[in-house]
PDB file of N, CA and C in Angstrom:
ATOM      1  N   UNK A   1     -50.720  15.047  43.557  1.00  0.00           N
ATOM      2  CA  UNK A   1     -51.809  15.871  44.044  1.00  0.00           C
ATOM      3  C   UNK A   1     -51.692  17.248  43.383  1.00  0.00           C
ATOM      4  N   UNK A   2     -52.891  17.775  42.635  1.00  0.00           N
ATOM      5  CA  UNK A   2     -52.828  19.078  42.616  1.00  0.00           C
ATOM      6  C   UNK A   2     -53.061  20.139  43.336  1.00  0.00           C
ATOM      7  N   UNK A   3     -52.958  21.114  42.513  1.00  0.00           N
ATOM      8  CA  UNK A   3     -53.045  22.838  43.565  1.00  0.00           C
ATOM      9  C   UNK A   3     -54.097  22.612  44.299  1.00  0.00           C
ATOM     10  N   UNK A   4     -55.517  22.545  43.616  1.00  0.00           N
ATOM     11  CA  UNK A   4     -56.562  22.766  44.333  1.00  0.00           C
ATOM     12  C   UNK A   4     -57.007  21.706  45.089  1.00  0.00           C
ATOM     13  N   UNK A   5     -56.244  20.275  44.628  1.00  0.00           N
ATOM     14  CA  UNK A   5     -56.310  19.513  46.216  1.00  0.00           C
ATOM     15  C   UNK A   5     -55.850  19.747  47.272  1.00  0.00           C
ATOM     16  N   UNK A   6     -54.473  20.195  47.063  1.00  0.00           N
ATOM     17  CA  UNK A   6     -53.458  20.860  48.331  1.00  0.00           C
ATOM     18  C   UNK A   6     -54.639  22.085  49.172  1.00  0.00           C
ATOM     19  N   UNK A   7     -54.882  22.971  48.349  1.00  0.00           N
ATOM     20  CA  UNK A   7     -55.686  23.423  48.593  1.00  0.00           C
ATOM     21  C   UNK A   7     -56.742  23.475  49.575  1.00  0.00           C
ATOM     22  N   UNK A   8     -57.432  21.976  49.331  1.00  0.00           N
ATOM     23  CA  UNK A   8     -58.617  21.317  49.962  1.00  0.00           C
ATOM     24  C   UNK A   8     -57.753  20.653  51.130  1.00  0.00           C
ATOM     25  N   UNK A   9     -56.540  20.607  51.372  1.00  0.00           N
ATOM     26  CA  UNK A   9     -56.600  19.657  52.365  1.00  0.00           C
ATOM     27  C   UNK A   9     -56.175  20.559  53.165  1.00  0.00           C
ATOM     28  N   UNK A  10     -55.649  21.781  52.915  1.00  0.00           N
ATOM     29  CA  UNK A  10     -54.835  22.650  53.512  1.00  0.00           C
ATOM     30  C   UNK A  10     -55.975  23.315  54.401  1.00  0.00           C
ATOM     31  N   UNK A  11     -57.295  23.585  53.823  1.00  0.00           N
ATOM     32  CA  UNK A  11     -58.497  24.253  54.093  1.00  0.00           C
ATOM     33  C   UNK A  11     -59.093  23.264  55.311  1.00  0.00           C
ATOM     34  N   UNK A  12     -58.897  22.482  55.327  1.00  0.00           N
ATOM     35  CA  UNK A  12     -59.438  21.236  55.891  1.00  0.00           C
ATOM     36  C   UNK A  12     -59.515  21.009  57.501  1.00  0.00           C
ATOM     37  N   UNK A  13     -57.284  21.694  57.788  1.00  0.00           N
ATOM     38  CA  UNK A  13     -56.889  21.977  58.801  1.00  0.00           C
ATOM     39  C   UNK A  13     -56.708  23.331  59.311  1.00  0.00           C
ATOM     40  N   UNK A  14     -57.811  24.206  58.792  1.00  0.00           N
ATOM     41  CA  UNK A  14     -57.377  25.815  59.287  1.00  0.00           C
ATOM     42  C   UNK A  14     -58.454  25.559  60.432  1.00  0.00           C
ATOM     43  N   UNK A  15     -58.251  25.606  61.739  1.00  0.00           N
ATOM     44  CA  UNK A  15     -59.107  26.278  62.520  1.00  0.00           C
ATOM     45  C   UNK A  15     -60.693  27.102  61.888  1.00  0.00           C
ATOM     46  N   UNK A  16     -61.617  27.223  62.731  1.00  0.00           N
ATOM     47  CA  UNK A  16     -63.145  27.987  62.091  1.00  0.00           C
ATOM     48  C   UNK A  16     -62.353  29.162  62.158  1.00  0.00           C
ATOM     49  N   UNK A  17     -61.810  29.843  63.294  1.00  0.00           N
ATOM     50  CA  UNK A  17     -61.864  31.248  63.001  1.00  0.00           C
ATOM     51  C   UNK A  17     -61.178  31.890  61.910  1.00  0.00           C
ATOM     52  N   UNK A  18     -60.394  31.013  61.402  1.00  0.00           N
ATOM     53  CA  UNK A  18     -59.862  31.442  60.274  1.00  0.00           C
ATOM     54  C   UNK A  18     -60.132  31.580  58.984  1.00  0.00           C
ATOM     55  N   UNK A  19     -61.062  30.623  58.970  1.00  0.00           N
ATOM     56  CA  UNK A  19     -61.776  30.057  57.986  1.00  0.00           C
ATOM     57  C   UNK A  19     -62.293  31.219  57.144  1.00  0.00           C
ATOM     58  N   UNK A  20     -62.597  32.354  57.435  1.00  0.00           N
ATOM     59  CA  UNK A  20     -63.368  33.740  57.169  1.00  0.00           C
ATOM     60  C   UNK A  20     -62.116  34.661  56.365  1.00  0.00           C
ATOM     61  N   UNK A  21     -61.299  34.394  57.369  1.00  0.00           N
ATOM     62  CA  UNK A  21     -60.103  35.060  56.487  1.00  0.00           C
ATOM     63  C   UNK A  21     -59.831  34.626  55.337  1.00  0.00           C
ATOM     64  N   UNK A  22     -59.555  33.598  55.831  1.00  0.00           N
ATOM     65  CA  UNK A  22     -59.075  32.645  53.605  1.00  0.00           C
ATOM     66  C   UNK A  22     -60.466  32.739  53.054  1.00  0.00           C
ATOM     67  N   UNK A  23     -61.688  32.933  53.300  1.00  0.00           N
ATOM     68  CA  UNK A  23     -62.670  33.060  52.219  1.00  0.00           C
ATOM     69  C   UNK A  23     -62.262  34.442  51.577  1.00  0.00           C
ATOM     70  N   UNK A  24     -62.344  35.612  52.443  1.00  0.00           N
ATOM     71  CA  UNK A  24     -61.990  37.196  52.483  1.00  0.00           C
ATOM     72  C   UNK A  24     -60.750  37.266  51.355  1.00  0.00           C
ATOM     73  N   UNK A  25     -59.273  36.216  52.106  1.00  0.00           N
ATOM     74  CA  UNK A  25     -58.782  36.435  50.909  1.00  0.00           C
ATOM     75  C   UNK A  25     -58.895  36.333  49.408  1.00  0.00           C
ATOM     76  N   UNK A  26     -59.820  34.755  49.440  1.00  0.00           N
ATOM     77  CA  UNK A  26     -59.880  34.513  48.333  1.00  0.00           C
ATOM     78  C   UNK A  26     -60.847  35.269  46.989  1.00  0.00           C
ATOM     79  N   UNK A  27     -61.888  36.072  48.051  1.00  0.00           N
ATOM     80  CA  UNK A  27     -62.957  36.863  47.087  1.00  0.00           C
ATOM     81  C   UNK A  27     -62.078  38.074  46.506  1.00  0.00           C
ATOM     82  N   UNK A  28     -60.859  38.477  47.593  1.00  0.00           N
ATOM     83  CA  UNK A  28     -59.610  39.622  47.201  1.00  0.00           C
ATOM     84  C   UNK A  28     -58.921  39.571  45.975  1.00  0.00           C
ATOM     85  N   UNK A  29     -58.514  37.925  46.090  1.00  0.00           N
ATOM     86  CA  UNK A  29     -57.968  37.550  44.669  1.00  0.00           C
ATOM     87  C   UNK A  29     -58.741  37.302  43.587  1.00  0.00           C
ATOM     88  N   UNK A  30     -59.939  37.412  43.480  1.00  0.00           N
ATOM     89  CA  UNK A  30     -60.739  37.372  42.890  1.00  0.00           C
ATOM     90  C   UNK A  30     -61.002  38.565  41.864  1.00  0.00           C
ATOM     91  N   UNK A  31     -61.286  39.355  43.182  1.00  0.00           N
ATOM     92  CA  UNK A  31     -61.508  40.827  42.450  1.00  0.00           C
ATOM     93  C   UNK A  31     -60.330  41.053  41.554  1.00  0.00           C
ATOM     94  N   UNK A  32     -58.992  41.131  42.162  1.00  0.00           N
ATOM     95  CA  UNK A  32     -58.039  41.932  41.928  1.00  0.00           C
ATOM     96  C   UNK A  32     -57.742  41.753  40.406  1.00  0.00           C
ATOM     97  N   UNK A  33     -57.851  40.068  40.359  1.00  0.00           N
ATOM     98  CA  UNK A  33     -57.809  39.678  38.370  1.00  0.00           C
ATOM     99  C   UNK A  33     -58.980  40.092  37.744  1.00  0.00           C
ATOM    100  N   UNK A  34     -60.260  40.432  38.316  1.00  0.00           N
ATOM    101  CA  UNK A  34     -61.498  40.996  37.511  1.00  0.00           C
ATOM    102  C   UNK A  34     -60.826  42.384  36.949  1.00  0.00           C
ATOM    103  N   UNK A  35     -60.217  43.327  38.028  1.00  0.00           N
ATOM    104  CA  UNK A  35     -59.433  44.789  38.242  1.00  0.00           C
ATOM    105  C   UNK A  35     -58.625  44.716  36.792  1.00  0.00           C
ATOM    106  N   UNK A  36     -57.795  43.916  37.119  1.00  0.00           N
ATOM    107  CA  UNK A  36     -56.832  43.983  36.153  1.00  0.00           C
ATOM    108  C   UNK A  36     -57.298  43.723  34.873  1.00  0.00           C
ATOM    109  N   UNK A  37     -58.269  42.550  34.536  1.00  0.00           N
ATOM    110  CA  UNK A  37     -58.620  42.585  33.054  1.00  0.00           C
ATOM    111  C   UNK A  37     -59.615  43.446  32.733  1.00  0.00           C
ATOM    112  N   UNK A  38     -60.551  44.170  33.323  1.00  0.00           N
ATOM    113  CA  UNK A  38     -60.882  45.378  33.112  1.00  0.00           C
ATOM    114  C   UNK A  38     -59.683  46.490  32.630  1.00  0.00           C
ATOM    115  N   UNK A  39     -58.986  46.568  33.395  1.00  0.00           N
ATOM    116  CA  UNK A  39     -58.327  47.984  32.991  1.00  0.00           C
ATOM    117  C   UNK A  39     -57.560  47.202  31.711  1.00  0.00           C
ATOM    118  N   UNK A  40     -56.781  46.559  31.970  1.00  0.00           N
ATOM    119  CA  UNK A  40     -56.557  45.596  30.319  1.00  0.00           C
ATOM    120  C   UNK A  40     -57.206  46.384  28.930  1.00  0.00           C
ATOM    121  N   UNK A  41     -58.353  45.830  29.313  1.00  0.00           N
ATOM    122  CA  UNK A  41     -59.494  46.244  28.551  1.00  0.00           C
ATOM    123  C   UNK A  41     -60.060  47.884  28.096  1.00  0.00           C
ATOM    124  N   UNK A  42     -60.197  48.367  29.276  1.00  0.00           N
ATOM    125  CA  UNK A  42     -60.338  49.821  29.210  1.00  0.00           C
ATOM    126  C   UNK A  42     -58.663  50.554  28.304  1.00  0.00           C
ATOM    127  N   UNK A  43     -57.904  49.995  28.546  1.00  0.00           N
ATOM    128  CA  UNK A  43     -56.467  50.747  28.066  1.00  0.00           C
ATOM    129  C   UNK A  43     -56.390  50.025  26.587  1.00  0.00           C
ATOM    130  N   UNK A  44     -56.726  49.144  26.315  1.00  0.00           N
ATOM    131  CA  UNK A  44     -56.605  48.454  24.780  1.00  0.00           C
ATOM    132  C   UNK A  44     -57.975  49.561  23.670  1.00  0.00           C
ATOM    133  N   UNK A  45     -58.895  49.914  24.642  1.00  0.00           N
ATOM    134  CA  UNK A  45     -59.907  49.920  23.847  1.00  0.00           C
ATOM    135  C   UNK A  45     -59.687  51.991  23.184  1.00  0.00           C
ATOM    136  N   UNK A  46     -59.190  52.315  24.646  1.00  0.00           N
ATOM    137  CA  UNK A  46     -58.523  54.213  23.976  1.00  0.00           C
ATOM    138  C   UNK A  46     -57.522  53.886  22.791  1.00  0.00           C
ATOM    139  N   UNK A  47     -56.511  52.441  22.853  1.00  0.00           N
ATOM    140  CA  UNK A  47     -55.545  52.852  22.081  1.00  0.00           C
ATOM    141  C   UNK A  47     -55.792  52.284  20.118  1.00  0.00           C
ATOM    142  N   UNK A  48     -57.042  51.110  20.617  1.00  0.00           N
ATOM    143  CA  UNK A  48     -57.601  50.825  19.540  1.00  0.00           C
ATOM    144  C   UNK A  48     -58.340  52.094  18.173  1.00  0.00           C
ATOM    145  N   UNK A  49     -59.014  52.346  19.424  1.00  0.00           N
ATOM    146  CA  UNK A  49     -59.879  53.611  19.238  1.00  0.00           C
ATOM    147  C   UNK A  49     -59.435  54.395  18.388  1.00  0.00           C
ATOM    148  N   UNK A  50     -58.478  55.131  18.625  1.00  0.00           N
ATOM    149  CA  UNK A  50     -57.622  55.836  17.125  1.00  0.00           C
ATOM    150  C   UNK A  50     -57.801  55.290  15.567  1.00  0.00           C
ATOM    151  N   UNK A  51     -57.937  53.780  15.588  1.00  0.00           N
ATOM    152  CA  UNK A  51     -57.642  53.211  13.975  1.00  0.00           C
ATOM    153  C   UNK A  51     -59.003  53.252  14.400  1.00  0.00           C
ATOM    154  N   UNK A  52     -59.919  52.654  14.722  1.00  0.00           N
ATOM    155  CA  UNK A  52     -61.395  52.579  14.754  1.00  0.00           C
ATOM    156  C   UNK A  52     -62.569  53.425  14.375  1.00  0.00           C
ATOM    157  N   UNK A  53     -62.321  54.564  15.189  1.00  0.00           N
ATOM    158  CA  UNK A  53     -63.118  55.427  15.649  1.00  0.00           C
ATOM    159  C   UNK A  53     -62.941  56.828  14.275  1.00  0.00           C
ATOM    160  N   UNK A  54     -62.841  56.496  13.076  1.00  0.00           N
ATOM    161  CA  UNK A  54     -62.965  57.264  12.240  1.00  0.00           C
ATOM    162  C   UNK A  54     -63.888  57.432  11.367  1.00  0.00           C
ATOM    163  N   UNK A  55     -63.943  57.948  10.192  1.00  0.00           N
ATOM    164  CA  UNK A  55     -65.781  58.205   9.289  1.00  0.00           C
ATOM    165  C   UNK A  55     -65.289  56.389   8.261  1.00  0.00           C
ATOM    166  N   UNK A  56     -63.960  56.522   7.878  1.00  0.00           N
ATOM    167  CA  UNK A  56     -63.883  55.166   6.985  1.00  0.00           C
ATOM    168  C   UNK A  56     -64.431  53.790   7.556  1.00  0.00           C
ATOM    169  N   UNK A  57     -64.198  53.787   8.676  1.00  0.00           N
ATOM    170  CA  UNK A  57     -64.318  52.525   9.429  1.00  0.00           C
ATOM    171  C   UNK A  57     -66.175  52.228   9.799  1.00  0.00           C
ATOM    172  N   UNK A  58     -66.498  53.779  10.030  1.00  0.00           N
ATOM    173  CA  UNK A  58     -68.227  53.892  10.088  1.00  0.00           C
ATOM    174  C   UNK A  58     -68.586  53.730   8.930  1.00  0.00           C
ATOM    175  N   UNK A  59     -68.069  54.137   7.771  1.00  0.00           N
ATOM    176  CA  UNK A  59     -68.864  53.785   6.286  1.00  0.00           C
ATOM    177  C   UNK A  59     -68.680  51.703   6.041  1.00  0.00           C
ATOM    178  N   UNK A  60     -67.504  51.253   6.786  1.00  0.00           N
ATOM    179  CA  UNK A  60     -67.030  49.841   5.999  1.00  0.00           C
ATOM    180  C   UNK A  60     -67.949  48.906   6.850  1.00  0.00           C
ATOM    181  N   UNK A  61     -68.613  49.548   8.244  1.00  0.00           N
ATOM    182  CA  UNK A  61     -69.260  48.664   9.143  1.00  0.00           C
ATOM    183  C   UNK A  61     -71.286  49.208   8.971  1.00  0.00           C
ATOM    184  N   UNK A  62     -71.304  50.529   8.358  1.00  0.00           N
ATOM    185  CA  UNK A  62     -72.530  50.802   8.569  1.00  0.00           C
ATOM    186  C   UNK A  62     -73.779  49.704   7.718  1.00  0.00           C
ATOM    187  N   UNK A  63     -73.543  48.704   7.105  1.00  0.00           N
ATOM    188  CA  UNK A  63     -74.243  47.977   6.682  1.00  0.00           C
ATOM    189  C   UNK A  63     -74.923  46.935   7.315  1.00  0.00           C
ATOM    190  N   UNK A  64     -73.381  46.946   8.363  1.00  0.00           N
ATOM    191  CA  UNK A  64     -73.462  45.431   9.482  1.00  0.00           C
ATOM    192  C   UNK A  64     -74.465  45.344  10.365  1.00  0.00           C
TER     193      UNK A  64
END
C-alpha cells in the first residue's frame, strides 16, 4: 500500500469534526512548499542578476 492510500484509509477513520482540521492542515502544507519555492526563486534570481543584468548581456539578447 502506498502513502496516499494509507492516507485514504487513515482519512476514512477520522471522526467529521476533525475532518476540517486535516483539510486546514493540508492547504498549510501546501502553502508552505509554494513559500519556499518562491523564495527559492526570489533569492536565485538577485544572485543571478549580477552576471545578467549588465549592457553585454542586453546587447547578446536584444535581437531575441
Amino acid at each position: 500500500m502506498n502513502t496516499k492510500e494509507q492516507l485514504i484509509n487513515e482519512i476514512e477513520e477520522v471522526p467529521e469534526p476533525l475532518l476540517s482540521e486535516v483539510l486546514n492542515f493540508l492547504y498549510f502544507l501546501k502553502a508552505k512548499t509554494i513559500r519556499a519555492n518562491l523564495d527559492t526563486a526570489l533569492i536565485s534570481e538577485f544572485s543571478l542578476g549580477k552576471d545578467w543584468l549588465n549592457p553585454e548581456e542586453d546587447e547578446a539578447w536584444r535581437n531575441l
